[in-house]
C-alpha atoms as a PDB file:
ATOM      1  CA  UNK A   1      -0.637  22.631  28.187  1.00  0.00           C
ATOM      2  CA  UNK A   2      -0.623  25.901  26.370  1.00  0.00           C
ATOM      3  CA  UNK A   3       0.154  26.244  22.469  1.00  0.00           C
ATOM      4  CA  UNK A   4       3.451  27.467  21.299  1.00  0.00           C
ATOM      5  CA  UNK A   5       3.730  31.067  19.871  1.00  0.00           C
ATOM      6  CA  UNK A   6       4.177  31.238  16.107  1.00  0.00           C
ATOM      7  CA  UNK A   7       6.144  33.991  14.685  1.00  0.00           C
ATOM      8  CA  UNK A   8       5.407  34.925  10.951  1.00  0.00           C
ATOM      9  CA  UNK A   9       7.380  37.396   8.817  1.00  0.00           C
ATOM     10  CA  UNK A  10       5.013  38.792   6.133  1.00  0.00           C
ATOM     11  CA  UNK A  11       1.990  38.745   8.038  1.00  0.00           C
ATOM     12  CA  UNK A  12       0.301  41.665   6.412  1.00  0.00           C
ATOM     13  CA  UNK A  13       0.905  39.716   2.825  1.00  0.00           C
ATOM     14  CA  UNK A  14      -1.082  37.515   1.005  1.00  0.00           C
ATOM     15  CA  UNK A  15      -0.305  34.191   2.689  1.00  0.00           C
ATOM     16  CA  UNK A  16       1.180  35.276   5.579  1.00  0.00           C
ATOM     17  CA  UNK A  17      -1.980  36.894   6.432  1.00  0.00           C
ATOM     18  CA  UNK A  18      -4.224  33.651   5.501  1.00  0.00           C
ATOM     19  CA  UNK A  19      -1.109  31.610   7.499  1.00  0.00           C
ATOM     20  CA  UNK A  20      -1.957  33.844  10.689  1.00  0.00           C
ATOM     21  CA  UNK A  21      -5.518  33.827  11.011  1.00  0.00           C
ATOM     22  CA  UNK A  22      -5.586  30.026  10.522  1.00  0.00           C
ATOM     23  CA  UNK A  23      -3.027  29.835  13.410  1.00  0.00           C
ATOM     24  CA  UNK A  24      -5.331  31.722  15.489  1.00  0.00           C
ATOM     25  CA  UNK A  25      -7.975  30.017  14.883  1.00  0.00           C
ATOM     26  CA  UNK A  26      -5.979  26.748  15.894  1.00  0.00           C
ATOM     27  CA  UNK A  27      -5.422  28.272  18.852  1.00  0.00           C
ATOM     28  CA  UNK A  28      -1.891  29.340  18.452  1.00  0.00           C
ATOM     29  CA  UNK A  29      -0.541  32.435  20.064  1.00  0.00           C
ATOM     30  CA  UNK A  30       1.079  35.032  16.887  1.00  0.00           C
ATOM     31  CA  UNK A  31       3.831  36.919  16.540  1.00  0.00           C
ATOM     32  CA  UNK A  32       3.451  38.806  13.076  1.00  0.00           C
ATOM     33  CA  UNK A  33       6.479  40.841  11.346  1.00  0.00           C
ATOM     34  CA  UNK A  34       6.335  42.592   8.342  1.00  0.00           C
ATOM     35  CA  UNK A  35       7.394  46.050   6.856  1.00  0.00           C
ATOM     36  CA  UNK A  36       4.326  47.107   4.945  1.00  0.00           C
ATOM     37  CA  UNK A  37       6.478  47.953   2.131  1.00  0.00           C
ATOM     38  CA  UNK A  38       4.167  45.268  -0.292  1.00  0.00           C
ATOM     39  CA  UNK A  39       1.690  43.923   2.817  1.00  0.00           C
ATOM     40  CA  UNK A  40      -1.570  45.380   4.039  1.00  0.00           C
ATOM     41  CA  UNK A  41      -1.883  46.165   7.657  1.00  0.00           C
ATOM     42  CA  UNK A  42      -5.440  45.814   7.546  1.00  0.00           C
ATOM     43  CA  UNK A  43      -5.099  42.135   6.747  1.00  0.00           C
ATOM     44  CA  UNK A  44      -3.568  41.156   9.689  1.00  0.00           C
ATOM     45  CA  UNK A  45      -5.665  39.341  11.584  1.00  0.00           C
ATOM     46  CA  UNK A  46      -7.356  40.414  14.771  1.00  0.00           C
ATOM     47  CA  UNK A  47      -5.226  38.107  17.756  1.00  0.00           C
ATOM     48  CA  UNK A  48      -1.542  38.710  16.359  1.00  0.00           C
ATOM     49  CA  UNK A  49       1.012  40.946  18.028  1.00  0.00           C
ATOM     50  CA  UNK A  50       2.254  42.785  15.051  1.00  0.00           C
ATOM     51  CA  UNK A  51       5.041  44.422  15.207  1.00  0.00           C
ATOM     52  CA  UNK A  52       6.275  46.697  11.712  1.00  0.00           C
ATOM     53  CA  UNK A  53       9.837  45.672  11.009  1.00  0.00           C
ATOM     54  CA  UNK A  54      12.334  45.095   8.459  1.00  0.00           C
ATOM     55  CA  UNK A  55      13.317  41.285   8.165  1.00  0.00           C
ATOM     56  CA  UNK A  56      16.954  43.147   7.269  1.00  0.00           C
ATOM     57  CA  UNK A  57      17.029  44.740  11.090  1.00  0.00           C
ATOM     58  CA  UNK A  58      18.507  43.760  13.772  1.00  0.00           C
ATOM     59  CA  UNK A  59      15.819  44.559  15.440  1.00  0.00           C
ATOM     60  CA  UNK A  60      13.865  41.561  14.756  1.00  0.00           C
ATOM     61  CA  UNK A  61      16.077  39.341  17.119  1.00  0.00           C
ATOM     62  CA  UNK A  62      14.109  40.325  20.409  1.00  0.00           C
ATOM     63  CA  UNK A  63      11.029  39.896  18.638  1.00  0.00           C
ATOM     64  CA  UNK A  64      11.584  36.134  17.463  1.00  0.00           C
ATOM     65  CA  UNK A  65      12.900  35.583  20.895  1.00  0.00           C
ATOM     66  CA  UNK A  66       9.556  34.801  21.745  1.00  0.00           C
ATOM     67  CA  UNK A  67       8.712  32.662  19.295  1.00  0.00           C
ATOM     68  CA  UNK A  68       8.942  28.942  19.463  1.00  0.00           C
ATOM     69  CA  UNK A  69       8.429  28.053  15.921  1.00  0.00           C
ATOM     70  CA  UNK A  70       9.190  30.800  13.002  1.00  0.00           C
ATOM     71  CA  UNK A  71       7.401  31.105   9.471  1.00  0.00           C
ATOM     72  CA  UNK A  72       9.547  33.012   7.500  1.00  0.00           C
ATOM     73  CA  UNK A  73       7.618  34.280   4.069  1.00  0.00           C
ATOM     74  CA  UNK A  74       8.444  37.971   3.958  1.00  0.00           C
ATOM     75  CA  UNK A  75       9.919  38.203   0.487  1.00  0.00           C
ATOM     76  CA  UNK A  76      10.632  40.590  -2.719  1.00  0.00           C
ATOM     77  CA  UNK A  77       8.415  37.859  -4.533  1.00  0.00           C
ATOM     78  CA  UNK A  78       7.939  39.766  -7.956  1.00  0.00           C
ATOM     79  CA  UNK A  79       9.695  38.071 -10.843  1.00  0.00           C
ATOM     80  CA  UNK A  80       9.474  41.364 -12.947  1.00  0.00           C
ATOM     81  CA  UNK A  81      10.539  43.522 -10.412  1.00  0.00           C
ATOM     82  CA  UNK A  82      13.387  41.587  -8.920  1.00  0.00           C
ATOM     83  CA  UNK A  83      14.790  41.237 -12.643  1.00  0.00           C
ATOM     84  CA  UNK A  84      14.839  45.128 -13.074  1.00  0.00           C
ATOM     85  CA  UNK A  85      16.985  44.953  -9.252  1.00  0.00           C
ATOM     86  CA  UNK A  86      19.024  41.855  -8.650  1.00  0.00           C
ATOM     87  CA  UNK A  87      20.537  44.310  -6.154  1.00  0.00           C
ATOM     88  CA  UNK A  88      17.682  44.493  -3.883  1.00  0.00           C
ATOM     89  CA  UNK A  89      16.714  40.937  -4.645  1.00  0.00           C
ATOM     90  CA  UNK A  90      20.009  40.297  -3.118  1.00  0.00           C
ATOM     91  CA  UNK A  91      19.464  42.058  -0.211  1.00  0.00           C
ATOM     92  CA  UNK A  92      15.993  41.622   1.087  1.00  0.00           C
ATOM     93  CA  UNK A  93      15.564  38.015  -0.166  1.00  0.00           C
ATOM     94  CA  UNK A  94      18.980  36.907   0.900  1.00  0.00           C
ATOM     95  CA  UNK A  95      20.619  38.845   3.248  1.00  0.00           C
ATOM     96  CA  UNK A  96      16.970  39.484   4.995  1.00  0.00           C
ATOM     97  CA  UNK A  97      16.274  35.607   5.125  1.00  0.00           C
ATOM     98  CA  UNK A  98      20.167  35.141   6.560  1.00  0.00           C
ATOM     99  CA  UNK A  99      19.221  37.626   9.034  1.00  0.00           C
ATOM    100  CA  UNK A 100      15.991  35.708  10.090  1.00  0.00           C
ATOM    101  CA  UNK A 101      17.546  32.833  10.567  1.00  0.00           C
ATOM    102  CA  UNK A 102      20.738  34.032  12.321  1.00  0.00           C
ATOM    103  CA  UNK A 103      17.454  35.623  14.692  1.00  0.00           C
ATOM    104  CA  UNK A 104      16.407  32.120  15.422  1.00  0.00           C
ATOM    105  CA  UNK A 105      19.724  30.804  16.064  1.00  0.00           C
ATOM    106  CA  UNK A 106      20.620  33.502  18.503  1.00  0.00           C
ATOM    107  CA  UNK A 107      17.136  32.841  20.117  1.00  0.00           C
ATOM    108  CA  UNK A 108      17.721  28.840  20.653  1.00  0.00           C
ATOM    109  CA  UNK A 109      14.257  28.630  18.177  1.00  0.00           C
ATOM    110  CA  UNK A 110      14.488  24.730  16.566  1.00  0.00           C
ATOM    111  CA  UNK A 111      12.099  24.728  14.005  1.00  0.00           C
ATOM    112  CA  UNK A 112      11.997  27.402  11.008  1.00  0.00           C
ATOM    113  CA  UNK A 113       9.738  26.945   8.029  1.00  0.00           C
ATOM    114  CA  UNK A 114      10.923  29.195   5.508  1.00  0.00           C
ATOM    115  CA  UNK A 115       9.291  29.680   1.666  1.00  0.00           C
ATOM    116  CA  UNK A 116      11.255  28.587  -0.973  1.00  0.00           C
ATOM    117  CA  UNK A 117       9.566  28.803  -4.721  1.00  0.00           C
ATOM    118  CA  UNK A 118       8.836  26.487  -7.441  1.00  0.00           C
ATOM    119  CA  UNK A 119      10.873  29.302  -9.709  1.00  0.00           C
ATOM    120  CA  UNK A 120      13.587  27.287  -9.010  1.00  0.00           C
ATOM    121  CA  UNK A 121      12.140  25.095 -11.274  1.00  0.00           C
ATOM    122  CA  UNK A 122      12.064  27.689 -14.124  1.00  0.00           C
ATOM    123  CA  UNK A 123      14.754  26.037 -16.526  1.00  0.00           C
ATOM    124  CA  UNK A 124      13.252  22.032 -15.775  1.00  0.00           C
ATOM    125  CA  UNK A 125      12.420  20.080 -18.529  1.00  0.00           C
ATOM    126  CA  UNK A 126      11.029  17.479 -16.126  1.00  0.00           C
ATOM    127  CA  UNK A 127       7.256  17.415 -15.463  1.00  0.00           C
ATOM    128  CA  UNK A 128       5.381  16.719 -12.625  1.00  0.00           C
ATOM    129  CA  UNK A 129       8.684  18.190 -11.180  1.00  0.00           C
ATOM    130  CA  UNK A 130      10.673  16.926  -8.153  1.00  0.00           C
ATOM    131  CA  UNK A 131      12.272  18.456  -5.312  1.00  0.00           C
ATOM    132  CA  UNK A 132      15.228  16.934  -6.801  1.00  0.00           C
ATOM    133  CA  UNK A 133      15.334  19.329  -9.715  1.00  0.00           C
ATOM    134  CA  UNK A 134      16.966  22.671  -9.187  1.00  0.00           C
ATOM    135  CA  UNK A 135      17.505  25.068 -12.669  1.00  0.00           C
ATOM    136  CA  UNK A 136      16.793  28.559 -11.088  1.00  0.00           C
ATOM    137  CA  UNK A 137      17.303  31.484 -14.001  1.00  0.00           C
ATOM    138  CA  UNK A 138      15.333  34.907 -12.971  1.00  0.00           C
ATOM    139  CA  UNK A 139      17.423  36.653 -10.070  1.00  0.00           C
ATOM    140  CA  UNK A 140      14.169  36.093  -7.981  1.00  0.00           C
ATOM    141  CA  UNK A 141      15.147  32.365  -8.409  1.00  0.00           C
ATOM    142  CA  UNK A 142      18.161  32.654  -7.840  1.00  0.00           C
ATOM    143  CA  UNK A 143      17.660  34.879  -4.228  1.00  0.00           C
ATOM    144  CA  UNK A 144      15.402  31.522  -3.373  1.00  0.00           C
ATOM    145  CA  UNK A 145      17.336  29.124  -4.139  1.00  0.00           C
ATOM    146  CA  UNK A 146      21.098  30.982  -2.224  1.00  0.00           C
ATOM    147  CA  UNK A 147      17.979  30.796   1.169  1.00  0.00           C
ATOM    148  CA  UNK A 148      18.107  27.046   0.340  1.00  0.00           C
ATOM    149  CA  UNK A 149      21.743  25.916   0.644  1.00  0.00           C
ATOM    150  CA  UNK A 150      21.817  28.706   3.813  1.00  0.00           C
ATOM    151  CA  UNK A 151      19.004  26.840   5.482  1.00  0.00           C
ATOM    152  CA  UNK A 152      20.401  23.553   4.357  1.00  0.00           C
ATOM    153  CA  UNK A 153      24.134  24.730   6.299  1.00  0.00           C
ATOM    154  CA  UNK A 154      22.279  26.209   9.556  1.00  0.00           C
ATOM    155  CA  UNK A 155      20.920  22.372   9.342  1.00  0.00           C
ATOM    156  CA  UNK A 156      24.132  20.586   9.152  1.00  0.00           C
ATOM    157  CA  UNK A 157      26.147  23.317  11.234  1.00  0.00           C
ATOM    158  CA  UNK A 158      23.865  24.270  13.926  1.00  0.00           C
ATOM    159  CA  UNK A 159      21.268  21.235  14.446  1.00  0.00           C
ATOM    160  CA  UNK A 160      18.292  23.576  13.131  1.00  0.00           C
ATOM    161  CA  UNK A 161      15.510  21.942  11.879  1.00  0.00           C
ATOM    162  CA  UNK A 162      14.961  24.014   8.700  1.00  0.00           C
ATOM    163  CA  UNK A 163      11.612  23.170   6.715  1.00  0.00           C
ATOM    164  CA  UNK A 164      11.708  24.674   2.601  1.00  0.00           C
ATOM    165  CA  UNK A 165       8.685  24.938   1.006  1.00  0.00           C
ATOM    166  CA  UNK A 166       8.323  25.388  -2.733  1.00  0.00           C
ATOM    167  CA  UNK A 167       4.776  26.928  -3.496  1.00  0.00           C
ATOM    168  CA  UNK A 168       3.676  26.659  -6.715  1.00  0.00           C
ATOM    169  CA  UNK A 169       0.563  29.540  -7.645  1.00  0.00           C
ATOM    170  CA  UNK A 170      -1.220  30.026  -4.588  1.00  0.00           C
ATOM    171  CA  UNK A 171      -4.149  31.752  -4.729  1.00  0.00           C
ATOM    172  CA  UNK A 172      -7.049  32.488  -2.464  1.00  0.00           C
ATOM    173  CA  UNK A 173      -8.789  35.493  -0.446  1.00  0.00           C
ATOM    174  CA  UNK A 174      -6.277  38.426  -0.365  1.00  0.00           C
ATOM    175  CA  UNK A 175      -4.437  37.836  -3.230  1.00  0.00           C
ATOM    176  CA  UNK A 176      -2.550  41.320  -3.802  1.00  0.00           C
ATOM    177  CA  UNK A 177      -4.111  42.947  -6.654  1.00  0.00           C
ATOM    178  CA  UNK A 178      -2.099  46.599  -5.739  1.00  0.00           C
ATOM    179  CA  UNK A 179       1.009  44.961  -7.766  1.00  0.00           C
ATOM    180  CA  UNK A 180       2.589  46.163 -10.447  1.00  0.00           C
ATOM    181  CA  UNK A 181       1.199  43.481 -12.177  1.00  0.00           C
ATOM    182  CA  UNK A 182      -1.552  41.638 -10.670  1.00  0.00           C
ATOM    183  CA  UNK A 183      -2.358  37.799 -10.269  1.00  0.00           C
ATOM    184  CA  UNK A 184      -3.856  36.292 -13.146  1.00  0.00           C
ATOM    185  CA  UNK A 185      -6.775  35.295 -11.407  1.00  0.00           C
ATOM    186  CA  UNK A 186      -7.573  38.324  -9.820  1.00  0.00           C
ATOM    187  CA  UNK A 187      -6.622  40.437 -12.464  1.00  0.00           C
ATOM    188  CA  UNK A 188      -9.316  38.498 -14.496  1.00  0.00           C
ATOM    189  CA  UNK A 189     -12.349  39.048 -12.230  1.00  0.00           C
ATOM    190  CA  UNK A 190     -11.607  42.623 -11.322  1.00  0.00           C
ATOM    191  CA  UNK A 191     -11.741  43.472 -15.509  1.00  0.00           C
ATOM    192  CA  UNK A 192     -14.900  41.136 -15.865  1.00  0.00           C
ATOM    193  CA  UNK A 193     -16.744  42.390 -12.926  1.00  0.00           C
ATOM    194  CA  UNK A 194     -16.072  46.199 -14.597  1.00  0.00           C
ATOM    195  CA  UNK A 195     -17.065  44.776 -18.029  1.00  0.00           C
ATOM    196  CA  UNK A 196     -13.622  45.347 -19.680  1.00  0.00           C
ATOM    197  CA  UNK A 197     -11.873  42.744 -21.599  1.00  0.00           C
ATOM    198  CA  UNK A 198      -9.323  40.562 -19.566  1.00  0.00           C
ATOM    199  CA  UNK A 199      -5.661  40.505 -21.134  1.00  0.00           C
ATOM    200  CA  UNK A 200      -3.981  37.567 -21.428  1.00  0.00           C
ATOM    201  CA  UNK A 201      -0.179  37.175 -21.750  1.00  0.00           C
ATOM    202  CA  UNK A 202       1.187  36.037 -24.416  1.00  0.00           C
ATOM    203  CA  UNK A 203      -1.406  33.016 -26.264  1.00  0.00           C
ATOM    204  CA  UNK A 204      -2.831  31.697 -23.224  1.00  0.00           C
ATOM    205  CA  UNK A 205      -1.618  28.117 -23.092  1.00  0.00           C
ATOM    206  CA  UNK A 206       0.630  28.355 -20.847  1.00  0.00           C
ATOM    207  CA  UNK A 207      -0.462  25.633 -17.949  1.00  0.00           C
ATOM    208  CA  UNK A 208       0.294  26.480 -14.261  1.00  0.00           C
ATOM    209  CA  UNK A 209      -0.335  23.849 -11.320  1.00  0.00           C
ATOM    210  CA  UNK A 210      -2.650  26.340  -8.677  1.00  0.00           C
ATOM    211  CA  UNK A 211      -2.940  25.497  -5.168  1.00  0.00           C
ATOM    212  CA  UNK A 212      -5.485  26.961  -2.948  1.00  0.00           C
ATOM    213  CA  UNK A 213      -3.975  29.492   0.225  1.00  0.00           C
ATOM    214  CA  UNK A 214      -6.031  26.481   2.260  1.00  0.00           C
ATOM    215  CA  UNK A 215      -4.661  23.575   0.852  1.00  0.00           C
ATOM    216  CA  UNK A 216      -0.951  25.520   2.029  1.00  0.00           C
ATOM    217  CA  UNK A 217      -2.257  26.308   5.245  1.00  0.00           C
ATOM    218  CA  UNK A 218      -2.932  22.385   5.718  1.00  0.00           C
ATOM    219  CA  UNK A 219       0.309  21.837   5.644  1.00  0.00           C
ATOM    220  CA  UNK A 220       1.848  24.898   7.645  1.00  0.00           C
ATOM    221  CA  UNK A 221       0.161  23.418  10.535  1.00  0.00           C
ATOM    222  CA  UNK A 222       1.666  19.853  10.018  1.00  0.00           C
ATOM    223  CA  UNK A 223       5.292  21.161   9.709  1.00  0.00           C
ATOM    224  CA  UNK A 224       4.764  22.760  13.325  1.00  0.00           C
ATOM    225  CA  UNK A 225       5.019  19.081  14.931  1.00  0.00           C
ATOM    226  CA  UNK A 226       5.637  16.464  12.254  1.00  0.00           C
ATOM    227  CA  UNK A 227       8.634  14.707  12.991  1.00  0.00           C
ATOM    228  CA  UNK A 228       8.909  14.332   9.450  1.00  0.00           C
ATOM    229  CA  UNK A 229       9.429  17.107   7.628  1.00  0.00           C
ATOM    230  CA  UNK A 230      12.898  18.417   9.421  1.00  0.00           C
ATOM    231  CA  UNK A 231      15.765  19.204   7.354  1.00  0.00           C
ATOM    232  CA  UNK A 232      13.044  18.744   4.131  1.00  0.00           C
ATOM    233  CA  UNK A 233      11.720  20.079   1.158  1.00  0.00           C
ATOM    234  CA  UNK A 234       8.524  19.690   0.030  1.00  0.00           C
ATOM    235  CA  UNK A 235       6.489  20.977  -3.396  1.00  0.00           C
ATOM    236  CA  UNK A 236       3.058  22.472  -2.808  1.00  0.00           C
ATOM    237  CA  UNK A 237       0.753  22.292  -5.217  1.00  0.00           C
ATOM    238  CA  UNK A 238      -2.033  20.073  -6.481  1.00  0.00           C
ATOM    239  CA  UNK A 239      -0.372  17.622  -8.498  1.00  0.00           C
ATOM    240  CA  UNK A 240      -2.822  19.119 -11.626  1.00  0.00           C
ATOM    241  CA  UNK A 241      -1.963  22.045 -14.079  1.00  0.00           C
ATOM    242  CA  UNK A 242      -4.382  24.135 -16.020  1.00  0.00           C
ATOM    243  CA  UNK A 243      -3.898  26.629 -19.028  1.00  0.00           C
ATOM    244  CA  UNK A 244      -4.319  30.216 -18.794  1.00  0.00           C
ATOM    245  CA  UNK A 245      -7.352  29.770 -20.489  1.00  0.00           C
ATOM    246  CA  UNK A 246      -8.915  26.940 -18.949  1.00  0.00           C
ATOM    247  CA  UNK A 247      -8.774  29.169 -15.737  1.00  0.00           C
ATOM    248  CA  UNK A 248     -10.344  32.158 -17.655  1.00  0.00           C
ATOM    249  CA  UNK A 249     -13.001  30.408 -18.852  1.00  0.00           C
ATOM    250  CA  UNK A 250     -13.784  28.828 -15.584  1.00  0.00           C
ATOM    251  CA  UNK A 251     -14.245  32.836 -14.153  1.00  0.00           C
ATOM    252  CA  UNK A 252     -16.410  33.400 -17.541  1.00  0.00           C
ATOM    253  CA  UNK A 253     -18.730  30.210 -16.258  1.00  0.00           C
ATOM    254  CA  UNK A 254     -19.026  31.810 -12.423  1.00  0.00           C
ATOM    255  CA  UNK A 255     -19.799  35.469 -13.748  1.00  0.00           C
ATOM    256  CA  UNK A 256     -22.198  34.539 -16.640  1.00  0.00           C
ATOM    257  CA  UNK A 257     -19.870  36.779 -18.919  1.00  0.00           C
ATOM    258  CA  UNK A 258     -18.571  35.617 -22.107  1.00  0.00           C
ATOM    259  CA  UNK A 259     -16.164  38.875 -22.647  1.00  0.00           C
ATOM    260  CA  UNK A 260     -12.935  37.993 -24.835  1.00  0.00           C
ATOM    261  CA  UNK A 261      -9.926  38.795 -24.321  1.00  0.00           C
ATOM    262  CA  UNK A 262      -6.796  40.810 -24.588  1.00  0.00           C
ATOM    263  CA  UNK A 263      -3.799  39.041 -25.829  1.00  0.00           C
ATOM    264  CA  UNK A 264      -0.843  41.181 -24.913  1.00  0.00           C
ATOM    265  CA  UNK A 265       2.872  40.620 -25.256  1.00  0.00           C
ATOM    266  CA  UNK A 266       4.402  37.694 -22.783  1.00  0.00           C
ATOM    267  CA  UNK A 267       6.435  38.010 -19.549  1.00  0.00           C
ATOM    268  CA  UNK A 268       9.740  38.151 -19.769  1.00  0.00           C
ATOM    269  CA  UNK A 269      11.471  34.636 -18.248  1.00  0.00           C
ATOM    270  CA  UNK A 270       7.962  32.636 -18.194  1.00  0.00           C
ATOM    271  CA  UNK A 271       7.711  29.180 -18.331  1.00  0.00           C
ATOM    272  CA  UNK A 272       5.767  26.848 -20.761  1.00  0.00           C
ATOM    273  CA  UNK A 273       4.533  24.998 -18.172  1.00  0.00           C
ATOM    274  CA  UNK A 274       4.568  24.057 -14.318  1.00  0.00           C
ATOM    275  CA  UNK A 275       3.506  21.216 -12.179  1.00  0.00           C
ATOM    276  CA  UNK A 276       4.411  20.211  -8.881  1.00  0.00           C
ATOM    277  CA  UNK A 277       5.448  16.389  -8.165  1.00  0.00           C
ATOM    278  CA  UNK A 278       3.826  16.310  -4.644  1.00  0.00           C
ATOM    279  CA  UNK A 279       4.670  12.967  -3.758  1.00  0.00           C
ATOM    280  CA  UNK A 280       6.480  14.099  -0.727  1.00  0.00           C
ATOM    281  CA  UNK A 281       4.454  16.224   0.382  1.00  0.00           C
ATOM    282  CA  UNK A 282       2.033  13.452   0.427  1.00  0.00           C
ATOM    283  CA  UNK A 283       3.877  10.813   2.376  1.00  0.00           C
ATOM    284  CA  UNK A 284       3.876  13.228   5.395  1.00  0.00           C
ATOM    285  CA  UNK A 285       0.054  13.115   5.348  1.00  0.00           C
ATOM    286  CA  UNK A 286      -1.123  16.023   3.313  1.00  0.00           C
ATOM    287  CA  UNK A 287      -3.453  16.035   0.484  1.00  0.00           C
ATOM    288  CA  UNK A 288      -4.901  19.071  -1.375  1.00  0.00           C
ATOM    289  CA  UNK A 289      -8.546  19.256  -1.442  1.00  0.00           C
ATOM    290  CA  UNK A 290      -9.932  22.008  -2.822  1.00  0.00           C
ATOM    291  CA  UNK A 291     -11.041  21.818  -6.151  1.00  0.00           C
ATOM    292  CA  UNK A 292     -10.000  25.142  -8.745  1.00  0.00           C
ATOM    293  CA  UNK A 293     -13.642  26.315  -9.204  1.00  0.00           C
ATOM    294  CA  UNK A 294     -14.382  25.844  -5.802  1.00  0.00           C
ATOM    295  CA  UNK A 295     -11.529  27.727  -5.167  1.00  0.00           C
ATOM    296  CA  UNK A 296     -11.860  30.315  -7.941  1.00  0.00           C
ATOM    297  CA  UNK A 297     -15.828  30.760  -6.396  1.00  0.00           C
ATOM    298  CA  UNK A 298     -14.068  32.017  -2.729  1.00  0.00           C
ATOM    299  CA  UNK A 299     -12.289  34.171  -4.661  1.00  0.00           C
ATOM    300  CA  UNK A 300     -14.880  35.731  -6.643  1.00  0.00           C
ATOM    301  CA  UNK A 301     -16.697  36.413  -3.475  1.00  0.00           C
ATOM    302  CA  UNK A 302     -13.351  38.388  -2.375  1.00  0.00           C
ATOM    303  CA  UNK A 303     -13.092  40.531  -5.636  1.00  0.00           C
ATOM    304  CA  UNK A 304     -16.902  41.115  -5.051  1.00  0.00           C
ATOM    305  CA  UNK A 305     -16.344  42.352  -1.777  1.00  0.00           C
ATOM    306  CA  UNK A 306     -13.538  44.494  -1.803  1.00  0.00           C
ATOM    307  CA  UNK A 307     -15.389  46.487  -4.774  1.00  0.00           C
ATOM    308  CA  UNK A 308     -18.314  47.010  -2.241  1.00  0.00           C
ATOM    309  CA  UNK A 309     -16.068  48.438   0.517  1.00  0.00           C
ATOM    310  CA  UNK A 310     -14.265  50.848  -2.170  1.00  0.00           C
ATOM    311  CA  UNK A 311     -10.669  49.394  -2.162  1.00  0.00           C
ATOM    312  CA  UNK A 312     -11.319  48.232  -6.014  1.00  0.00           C
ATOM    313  CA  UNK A 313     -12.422  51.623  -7.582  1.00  0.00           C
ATOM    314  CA  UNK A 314     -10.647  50.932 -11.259  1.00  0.00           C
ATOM    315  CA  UNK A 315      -9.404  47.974 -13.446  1.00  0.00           C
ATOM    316  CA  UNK A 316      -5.890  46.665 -13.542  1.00  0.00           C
END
């Protein structure tokens, strides 16, 4: 029997991308949707039907029409820039995700696994921190956590079996270091690679709970046929968190460099401190497994690479 076709908005994005080329390699047939506005085309995997749309169009419905599961990660994912446009937030994260899955209803498709965020966490005071917990503050939060009640009423209303996940910091290969304001990680190895200091936000000790793009791609691949993760939530992340400079200084040990760094001013709206209670996520099978300087090494090799083929010409 042949494998269902996967549909994933954001394809050309940073998981998204990852998401579709482990699909193909499982054998899956892929639908990928995304409007290039943030994602790079040239990530998309070889395999995928891509098609360049806006998750806001109505022209996505005869796309996910052949689809039997959906993925839907396209986003406005910057904290910082959704803060300076609750507006657009509104619209792209909201009335773009409404549209996706009003697409899926139209099209009969049962299953949608749609991203969530653990920024719905942002005001907690509880940690490891459960799916139970919901203090969203930042607009971007806030866009997130309006998807969650919508997918929770297409559950009750129409029989859908919605799927949230609430990704803590993934990182991994691809990791999109064109924004505004780059991932820490890769933001770290592109200045120590060029010999410049690193800056840090604010003192460094704030501790985030990193999860590696594999270790989410694990359990993409369960929610396709589990028949116990409908109508659920689930945290991803290791379980673990690490400070700001725990992770630099693991980069510093991979390089050989011992370059200090840049303390700068703090985000606006950032946490203390964030760690995922993965406990459900765990009684559905799944277990990360790949260690943070394992994980920190694959992305070193990335950096490395993308500096060889040109795309990395300055520091950020």
């Amino acid at each position: 029997m042949s494998k269902k076709t996967i549909l994933v908005t954001g394809a050309a994005g940073f998981i998204g991308s990852n998401l579709a080329d482990r699909l193909i390699k499982e054998g899956y047939a892929v639908i990928g949707i995304d409007d290039l506005s943030a994602g790079v085309p040239e990530q998309v995997p070889k395999g995928v039907e891509f098609r360049k749309a806006d998750i806001r169009s109505k022209d996505i419905f005869p796309i996910v029409k052949k689809a039997d599961v959906v993925f839907h990660l396209a986003a406005k994912n910057s904290v910082v820039m959704c803060q300076r446009d609750p507006y657009d937030t509104a619209d792209v994260n909201v009335m773009g995700t409404l549209n996706v899955f009003e697409a899926c209803r139209a099209a009969g498709i049962k299953r949608v696994i749609y991203a969530e965020t653990s920024a719905i966490y942002e005001g907690t005071k509880t940690l490891p921190t459960p799916e139970t917990d919901f203090t969203p503050q930042t607009f971007y939060a806030i866009s997130k956590a309006s998807d969650h009640l919508f997918a929770k009423a297409y559950g009750s209303e129409f029989g859908m079996e919605m799927v949230g996940l609430r990704y803590l910091n993934v990182y991994g290969p691809r990791q999109d270091y064109r924004r505004a304001i780059p991932p820490v990680m890769t933001r770290f190895i592109i200045r120590l690679l060029m010999g410049e200091r690193p800056p840090v936000y604010g003192d460094g000790s704030e501790r985030r709970d990193y999860i590696h793009v594999d270790d989410v791609n694990d359990f993409h691949v369960l929610c396709i046929g589990s028949d116990k993760v409908a109508g659920r939530v689930f945290n991803l992340g290791c379980g673990k968190n690490y400070a700001i400079l725990e992770v630099l200084a693991m980069i510093q040990k991979i390089l050989g460099t011992n370059i200090k760094p840049e303390f700068v001013p703090n985000l606006p709206g950032a946490a203390p401190a964030n760690l995922a209670d993965i406990t459900a996520a765990r009684s559905v099978g799944w277990e990360p497994r790949v260690g943070l300087e394992e994980g920190l090494r694959g992305v070193v090799d990335y950096v490395k690479a993308e500096i060889t083929k040109g795309n990395i010409t300055h520091s950020i």
